[in-house]
C-alpha atoms as a PDB file:
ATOM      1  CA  UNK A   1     -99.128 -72.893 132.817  1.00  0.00           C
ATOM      2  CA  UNK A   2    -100.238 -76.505 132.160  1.00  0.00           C
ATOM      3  CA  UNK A   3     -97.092 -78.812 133.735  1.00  0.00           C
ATOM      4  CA  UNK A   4     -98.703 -81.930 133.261  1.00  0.00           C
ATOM      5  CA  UNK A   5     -95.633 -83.534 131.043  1.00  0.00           C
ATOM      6  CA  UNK A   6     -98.342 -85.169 128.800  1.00  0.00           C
ATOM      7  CA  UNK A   7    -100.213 -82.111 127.561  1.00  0.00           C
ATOM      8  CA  UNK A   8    -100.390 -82.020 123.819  1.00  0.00           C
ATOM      9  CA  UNK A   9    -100.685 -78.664 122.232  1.00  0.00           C
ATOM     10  CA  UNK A  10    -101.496 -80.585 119.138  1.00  0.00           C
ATOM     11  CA  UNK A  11    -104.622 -82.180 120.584  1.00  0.00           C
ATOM     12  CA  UNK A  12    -105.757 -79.074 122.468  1.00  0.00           C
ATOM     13  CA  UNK A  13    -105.154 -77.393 118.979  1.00  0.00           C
ATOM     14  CA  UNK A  14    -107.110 -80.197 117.209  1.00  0.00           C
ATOM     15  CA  UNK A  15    -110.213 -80.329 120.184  1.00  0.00           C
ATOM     16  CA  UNK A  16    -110.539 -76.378 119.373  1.00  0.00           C
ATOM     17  CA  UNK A  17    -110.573 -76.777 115.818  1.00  0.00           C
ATOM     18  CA  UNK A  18    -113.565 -79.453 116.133  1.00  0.00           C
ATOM     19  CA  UNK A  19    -115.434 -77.073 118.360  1.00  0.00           C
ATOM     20  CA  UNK A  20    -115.180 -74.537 116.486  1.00  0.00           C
ATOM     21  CA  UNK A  21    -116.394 -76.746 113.380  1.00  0.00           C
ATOM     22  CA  UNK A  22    -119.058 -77.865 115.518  1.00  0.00           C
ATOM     23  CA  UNK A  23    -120.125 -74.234 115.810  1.00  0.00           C
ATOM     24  CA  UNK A  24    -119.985 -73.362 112.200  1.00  0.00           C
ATOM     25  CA  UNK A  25    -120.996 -76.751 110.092  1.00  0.00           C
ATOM     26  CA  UNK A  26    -122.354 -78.765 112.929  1.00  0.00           C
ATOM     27  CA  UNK A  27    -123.394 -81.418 109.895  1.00  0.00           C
ATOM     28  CA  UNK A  28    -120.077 -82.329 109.602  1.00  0.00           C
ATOM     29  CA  UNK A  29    -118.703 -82.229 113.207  1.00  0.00           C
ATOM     30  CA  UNK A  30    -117.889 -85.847 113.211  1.00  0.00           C
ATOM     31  CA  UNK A  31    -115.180 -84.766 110.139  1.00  0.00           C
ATOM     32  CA  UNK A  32    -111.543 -85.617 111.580  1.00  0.00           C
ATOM     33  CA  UNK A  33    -109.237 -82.423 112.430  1.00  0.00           C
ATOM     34  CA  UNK A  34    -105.583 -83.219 110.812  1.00  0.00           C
ATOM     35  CA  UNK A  35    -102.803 -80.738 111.834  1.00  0.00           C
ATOM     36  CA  UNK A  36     -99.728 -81.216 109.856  1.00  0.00           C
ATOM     37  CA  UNK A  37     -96.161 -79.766 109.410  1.00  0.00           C
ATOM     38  CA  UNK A  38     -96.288 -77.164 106.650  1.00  0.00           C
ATOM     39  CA  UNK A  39     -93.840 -77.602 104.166  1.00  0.00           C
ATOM     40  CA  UNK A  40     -92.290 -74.488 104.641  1.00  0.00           C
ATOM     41  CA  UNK A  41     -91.024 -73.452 108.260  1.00  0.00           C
ATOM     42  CA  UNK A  42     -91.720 -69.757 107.412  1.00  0.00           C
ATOM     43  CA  UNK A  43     -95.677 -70.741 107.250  1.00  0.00           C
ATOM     44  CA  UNK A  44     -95.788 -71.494 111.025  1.00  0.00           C
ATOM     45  CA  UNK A  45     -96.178 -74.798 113.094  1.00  0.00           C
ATOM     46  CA  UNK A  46     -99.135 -76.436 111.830  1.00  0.00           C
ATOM     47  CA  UNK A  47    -101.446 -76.050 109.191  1.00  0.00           C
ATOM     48  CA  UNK A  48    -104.881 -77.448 108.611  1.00  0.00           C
ATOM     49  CA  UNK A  49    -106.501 -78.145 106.106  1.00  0.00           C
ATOM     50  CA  UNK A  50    -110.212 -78.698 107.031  1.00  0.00           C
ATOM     51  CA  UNK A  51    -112.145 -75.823 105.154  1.00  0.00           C
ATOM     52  CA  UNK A  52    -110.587 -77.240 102.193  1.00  0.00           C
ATOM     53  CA  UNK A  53    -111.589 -80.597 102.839  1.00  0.00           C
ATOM     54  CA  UNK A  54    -115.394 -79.666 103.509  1.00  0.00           C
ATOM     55  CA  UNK A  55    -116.081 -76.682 101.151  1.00  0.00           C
ATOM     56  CA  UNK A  56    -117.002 -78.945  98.547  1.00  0.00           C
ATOM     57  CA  UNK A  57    -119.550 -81.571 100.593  1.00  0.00           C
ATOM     58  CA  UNK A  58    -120.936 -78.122 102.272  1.00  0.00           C
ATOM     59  CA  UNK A  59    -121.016 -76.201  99.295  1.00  0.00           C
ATOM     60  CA  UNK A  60    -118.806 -73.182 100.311  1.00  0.00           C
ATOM     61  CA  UNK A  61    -116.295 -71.026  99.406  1.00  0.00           C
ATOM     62  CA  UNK A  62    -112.958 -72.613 101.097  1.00  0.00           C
ATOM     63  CA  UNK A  63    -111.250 -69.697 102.093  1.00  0.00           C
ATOM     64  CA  UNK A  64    -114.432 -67.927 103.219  1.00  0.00           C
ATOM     65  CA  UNK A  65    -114.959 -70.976 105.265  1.00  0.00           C
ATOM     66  CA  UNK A  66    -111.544 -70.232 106.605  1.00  0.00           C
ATOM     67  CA  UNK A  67    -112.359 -67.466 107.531  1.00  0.00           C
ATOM     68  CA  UNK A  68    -115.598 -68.472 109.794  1.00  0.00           C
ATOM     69  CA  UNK A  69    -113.644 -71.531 111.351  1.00  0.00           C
ATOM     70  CA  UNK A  70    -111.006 -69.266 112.229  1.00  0.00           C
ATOM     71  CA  UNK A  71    -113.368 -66.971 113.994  1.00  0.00           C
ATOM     72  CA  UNK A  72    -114.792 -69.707 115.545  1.00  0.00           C
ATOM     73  CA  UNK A  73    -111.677 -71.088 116.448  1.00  0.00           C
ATOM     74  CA  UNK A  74    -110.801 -67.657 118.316  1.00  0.00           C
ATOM     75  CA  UNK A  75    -113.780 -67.569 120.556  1.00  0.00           C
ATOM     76  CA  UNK A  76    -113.204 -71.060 121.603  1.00  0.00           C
ATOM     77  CA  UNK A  77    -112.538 -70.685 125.695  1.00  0.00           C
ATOM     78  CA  UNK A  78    -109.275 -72.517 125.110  1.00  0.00           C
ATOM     79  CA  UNK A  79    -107.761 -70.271 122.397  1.00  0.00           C
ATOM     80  CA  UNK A  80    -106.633 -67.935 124.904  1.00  0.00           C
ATOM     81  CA  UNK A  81    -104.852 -70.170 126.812  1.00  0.00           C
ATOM     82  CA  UNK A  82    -101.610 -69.138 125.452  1.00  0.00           C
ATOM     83  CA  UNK A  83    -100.674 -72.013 123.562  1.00  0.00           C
ATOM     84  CA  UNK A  84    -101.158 -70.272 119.949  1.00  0.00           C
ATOM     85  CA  UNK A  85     -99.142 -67.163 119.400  1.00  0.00           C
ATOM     86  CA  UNK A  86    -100.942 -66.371 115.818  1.00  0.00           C
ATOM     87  CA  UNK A  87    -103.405 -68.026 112.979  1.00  0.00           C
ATOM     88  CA  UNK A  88    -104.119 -66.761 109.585  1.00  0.00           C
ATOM     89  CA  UNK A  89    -105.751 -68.069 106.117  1.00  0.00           C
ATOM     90  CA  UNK A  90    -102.986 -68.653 103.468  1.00  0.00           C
ATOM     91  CA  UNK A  91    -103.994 -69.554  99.876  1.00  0.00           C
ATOM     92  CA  UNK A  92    -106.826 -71.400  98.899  1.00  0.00           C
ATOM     93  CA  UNK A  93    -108.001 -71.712 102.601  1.00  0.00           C
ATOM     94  CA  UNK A  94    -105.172 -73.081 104.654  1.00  0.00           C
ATOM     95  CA  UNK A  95    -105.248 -72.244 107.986  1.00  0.00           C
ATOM     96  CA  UNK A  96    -101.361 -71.912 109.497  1.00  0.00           C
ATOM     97  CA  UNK A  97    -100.528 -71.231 112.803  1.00  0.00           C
ATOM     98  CA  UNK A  98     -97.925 -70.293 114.918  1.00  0.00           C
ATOM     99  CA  UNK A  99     -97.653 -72.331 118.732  1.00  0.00           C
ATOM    100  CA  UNK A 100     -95.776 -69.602 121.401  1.00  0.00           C
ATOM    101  CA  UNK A 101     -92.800 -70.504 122.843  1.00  0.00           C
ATOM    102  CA  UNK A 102     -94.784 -72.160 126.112  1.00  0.00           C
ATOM    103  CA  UNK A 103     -96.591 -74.031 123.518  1.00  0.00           C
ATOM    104  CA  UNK A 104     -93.140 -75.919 121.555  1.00  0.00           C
ATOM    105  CA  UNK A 105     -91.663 -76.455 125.441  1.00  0.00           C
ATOM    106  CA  UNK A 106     -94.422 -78.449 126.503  1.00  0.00           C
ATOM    107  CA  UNK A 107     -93.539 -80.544 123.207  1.00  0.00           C
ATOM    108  CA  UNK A 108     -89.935 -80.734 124.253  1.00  0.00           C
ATOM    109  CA  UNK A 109     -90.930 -81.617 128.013  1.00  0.00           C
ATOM    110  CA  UNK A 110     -93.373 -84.477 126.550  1.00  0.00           C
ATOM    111  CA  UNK A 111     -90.722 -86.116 124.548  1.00  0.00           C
ATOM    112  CA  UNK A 112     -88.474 -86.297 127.393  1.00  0.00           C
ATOM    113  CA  UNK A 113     -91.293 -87.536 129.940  1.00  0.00           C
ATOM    114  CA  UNK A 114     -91.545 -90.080 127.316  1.00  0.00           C
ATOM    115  CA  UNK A 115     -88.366 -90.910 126.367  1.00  0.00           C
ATOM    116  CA  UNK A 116     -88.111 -93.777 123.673  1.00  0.00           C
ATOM    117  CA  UNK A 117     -91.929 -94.060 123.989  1.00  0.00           C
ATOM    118  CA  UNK A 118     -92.641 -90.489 122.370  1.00  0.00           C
ATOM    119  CA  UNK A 119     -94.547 -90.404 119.357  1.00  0.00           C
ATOM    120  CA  UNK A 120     -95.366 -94.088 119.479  1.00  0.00           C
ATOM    121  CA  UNK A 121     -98.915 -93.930 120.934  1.00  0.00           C
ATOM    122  CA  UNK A 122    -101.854 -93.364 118.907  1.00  0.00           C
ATOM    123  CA  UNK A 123    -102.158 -90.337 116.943  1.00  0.00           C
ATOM    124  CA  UNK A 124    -103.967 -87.243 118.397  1.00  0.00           C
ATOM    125  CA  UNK A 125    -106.130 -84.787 116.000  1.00  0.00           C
END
């Protein structure tokens, strides 16, 4: 288990999303990763967007490119790490997943390494 208080599981989340883009559309590896909040807490603890954002510059079918990031995404050597408990594609190509329960208590331990100064630092993703 990682105890350093100022792991992210957001950036580790983020770096294996652009490896894995690096691996399937290495023209547009240099395209930022943004995780987000879905809107709804029953879609899991971040989404991403990305194969939506590219399909049209790359000329792809977004949820089929989905679908190859998120196999890329699982043979990354971080993925099984035990930060991320599940991923799937939802709609259009949305890819939402799930952080364990390790994963959400190294976000809790952060914030209290950091007190007032958590979430004030530049953002990561």
């Amino acid at each position: 288990m990682n105890s350093d208080p100022r792991f992210d599981p957001k950036a580790h989340v983020a770096a294996l999303f652009r490896a894995a883009l690096t691996e399937v559309a290495p023209q547009a590896a240099d395209t930022p990763v943004l995780l987000e909040r879905p809107k709804q807490a029953s879609h899991g603890d971040l989404a991403c967007n990305l194969a939506m954002q590219l399909a049209k510059a790359l000329k792809a079918n977004p949820r089929q490119l989905a679908e190859r990031l998120l196999t890329a995404l699982r043979a990354q050597p971080g993925w099984a790490e035990g930060w991320i408990e599940s991923a799937e594609i939802a709609g259009a190509g949305f890819i939402n997943l799930r952080l364990t329960a390790r994963a959400r208590h190294a976000v809790v331990t952060r914030a209290l390494a950091e007190g007032a100064d958590y979430g004030r630092g530049t953002p990561s993703g």
